[in-house]
Protein backbone atom coordinates (compact mmCIF):
# COMPACT_ATOMS: atom_id res chain seq x y z
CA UNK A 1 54.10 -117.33 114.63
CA UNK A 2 51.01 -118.50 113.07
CA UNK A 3 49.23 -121.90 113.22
CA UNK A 4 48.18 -123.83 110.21
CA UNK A 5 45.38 -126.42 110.63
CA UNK A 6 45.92 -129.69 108.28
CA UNK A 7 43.37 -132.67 107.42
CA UNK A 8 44.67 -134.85 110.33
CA UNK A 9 43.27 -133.54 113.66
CA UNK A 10 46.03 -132.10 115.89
CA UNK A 11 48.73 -132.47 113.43
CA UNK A 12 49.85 -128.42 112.28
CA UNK A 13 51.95 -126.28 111.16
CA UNK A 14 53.83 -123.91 112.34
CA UNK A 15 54.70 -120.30 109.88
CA UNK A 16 57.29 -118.22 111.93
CA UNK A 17 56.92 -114.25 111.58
CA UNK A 18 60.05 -113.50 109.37
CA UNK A 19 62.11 -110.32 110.24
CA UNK A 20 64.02 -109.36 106.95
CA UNK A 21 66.13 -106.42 105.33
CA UNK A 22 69.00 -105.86 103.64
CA UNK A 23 71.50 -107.60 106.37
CA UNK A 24 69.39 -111.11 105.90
CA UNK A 25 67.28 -112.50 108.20
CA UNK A 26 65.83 -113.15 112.47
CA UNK A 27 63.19 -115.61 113.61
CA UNK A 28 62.43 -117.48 116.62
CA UNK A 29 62.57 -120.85 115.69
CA UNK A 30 60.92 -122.11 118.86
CA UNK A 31 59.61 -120.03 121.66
CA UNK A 32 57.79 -122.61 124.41
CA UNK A 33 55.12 -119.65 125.80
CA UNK A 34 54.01 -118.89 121.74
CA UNK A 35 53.98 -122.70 121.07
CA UNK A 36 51.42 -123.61 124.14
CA UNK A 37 49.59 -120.87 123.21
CA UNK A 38 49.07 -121.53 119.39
CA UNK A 39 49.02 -125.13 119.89
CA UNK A 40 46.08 -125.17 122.55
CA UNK A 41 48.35 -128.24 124.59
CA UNK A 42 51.47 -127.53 127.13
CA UNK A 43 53.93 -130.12 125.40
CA UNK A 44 57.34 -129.61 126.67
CA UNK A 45 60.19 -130.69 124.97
CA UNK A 46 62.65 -132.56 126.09
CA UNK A 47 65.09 -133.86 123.32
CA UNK A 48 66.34 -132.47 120.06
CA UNK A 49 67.90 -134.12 116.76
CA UNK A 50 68.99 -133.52 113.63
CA UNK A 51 70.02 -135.53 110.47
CA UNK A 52 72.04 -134.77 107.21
CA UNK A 53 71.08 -136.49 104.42
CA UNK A 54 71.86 -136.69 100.50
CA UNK A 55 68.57 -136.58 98.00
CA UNK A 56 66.59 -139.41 97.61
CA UNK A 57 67.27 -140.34 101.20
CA UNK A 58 63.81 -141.41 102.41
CA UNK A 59 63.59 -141.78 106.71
CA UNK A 60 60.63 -143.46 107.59
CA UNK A 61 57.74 -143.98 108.53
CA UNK A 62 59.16 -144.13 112.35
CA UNK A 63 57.00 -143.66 115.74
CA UNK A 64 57.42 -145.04 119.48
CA UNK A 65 54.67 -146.45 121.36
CA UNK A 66 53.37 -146.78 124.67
CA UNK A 67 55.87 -144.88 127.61
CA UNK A 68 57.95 -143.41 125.37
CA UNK A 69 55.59 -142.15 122.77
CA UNK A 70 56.46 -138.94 120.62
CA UNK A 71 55.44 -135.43 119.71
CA UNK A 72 58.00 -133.63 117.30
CA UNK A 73 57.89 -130.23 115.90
CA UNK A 74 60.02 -131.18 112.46
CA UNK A 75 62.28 -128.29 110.45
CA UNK A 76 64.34 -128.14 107.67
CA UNK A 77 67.56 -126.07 108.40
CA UNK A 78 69.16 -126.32 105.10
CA UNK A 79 67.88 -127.54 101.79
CA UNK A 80 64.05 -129.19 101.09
CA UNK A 81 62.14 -132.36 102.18
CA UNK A 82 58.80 -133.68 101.48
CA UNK A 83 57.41 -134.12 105.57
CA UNK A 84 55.07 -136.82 106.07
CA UNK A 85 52.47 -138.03 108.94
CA UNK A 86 50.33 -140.73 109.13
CA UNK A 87 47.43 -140.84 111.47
CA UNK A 88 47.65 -144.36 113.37
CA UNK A 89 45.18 -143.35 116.36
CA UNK A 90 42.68 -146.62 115.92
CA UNK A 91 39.75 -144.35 117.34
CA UNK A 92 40.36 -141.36 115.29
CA UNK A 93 38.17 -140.17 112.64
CA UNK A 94 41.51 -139.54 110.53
CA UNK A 95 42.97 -143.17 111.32
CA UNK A 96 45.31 -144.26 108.22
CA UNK A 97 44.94 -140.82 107.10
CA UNK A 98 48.39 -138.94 106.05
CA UNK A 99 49.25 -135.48 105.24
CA UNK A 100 52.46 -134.67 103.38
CA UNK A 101 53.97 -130.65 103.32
CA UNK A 102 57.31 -129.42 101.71
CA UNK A 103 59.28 -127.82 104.87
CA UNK A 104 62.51 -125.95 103.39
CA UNK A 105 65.67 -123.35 104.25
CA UNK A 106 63.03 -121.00 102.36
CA UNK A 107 59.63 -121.02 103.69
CA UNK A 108 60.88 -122.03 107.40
CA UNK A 109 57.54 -123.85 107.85
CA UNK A 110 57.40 -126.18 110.80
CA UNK A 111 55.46 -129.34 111.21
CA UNK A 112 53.56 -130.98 114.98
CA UNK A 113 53.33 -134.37 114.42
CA UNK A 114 51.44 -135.41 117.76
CA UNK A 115 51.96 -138.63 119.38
CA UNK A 116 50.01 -141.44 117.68
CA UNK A 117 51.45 -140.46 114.32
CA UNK A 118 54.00 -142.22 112.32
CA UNK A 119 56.49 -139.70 110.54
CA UNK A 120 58.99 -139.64 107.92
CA UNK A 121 60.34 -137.43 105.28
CA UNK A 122 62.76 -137.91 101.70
CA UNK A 123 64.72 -134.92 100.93
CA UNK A 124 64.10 -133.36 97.99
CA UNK A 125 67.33 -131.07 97.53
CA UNK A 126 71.05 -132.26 96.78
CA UNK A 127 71.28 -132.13 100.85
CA UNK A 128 69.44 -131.48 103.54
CA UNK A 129 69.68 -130.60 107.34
CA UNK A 130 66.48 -131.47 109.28
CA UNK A 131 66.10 -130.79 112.95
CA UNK A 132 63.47 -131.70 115.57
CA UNK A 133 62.27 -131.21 118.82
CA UNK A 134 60.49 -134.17 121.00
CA UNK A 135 58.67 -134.07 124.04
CA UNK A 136 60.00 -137.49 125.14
CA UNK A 137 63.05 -139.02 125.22
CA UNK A 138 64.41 -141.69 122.66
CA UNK A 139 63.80 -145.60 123.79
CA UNK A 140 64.69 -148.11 120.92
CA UNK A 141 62.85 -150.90 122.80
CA UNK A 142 59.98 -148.55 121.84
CA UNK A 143 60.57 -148.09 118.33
CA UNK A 144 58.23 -149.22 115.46
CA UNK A 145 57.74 -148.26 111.97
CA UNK A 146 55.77 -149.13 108.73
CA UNK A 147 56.63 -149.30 105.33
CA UNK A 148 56.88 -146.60 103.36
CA UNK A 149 55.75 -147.60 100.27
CA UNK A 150 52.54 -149.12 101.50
CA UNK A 151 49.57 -149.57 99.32
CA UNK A 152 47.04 -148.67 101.68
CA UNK A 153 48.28 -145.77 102.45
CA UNK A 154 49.71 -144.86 98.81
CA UNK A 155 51.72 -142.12 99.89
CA UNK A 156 53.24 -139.72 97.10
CA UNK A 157 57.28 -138.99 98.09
CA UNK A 158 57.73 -136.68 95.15
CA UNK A 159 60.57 -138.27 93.17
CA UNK A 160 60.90 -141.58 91.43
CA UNK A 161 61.07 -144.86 93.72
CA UNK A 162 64.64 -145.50 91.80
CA UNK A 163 65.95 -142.44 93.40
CA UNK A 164 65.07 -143.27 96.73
CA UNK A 165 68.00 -144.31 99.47
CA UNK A 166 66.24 -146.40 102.06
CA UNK A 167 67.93 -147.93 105.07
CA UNK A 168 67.80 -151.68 105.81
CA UNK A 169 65.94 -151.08 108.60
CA UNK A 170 63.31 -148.92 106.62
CA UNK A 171 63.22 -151.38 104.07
CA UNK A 172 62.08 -154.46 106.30
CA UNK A 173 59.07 -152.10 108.51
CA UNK A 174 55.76 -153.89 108.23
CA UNK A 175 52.74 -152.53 106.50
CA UNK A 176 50.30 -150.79 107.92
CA UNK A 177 47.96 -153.61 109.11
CA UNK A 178 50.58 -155.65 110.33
CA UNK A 179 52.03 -152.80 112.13
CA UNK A 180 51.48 -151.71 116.12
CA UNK A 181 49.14 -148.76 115.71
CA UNK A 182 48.22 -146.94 118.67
């Protein structure tokens, strides 16, 4: 597995060493000792998730706070999204920053999104199965958000804004300065 440094300071991803020939395909998809060690942190994880969704389907931009605060390592299993993660540490020299990466069935990339990051993701593909791993457990009392199509943070999902599907929950997150940053 090999790490990929981004813009946003401890945000990465992940490339998993491919074994192929004429049968197909083996990779680890997560191996806890190779992920401590190319990460530089011991994050254990503690929950995973996954969603199906259609194209167009945007998710986002979601993050807990406080106890229940997030790390995620983000995949695609099937199909192709357009990952994002916005930086909303208050004393980080990437605050309000965001990074964006295609993760797909095909390139098996895999994206950290530390805590202090808001994440979301619109599929690109007719479907798409994304899974990930967090290092804390769920707490909807914890749960906050902001908008997705913000203006400060002018974030480019790839398709048209007609084609997106956004929940009504999604749809009513607060921008960025109204939001509760870390």
């Amino acid at each position: 597995m090999k790490r990929i440094d981004t813009a946003l300071e401890d945000c990465f991803i992940i490339e998993p060493k491919l074994f192929k020939d004429k049968r197909g395909y083996f990779f680890e998809t997560f191996n806890q000792k190779s992920f401590n060690k190319i990460a530089g942190i011991d994050t254990k994880f503690v929950q995973d998730n996954e969603s199906f969704s259609t194209k167009g389907v945007l998710r986002g931009l979601h993050y807990q706070i406080g106890d229940f605060a997030q790390a995620k390592l983000v995949r695609v299993i099937c199909g192709k999204v357009w990952d994002v993660a916005v930086d909303i540490r208050k004393h980080s020299k990437t605050f309000g920053q965001y990074i964006s990466v295609e993760l797909s069935e095909e390139n098996k990339k895999q994206l950290f999104v530390p805590r202090g990051f808001a994440h979301g993701f619109i599929v690109l593909s007719d479907t798409a199965i994304f899974s990930y791993k967090c290092d804390n457990f769920y707490d909807k009392s914890s749960e906050r958000g902001i908008a997705y199509n913000d203006s400060k943070l002018n974030i480019d999902w790839q398709l048209p804004q007609n084609e997106f599907i956004v929940s009504e929950k999604d749809v009513i997150l607060p921008k960025f300065e109204n939001a509760t940053l870390w």
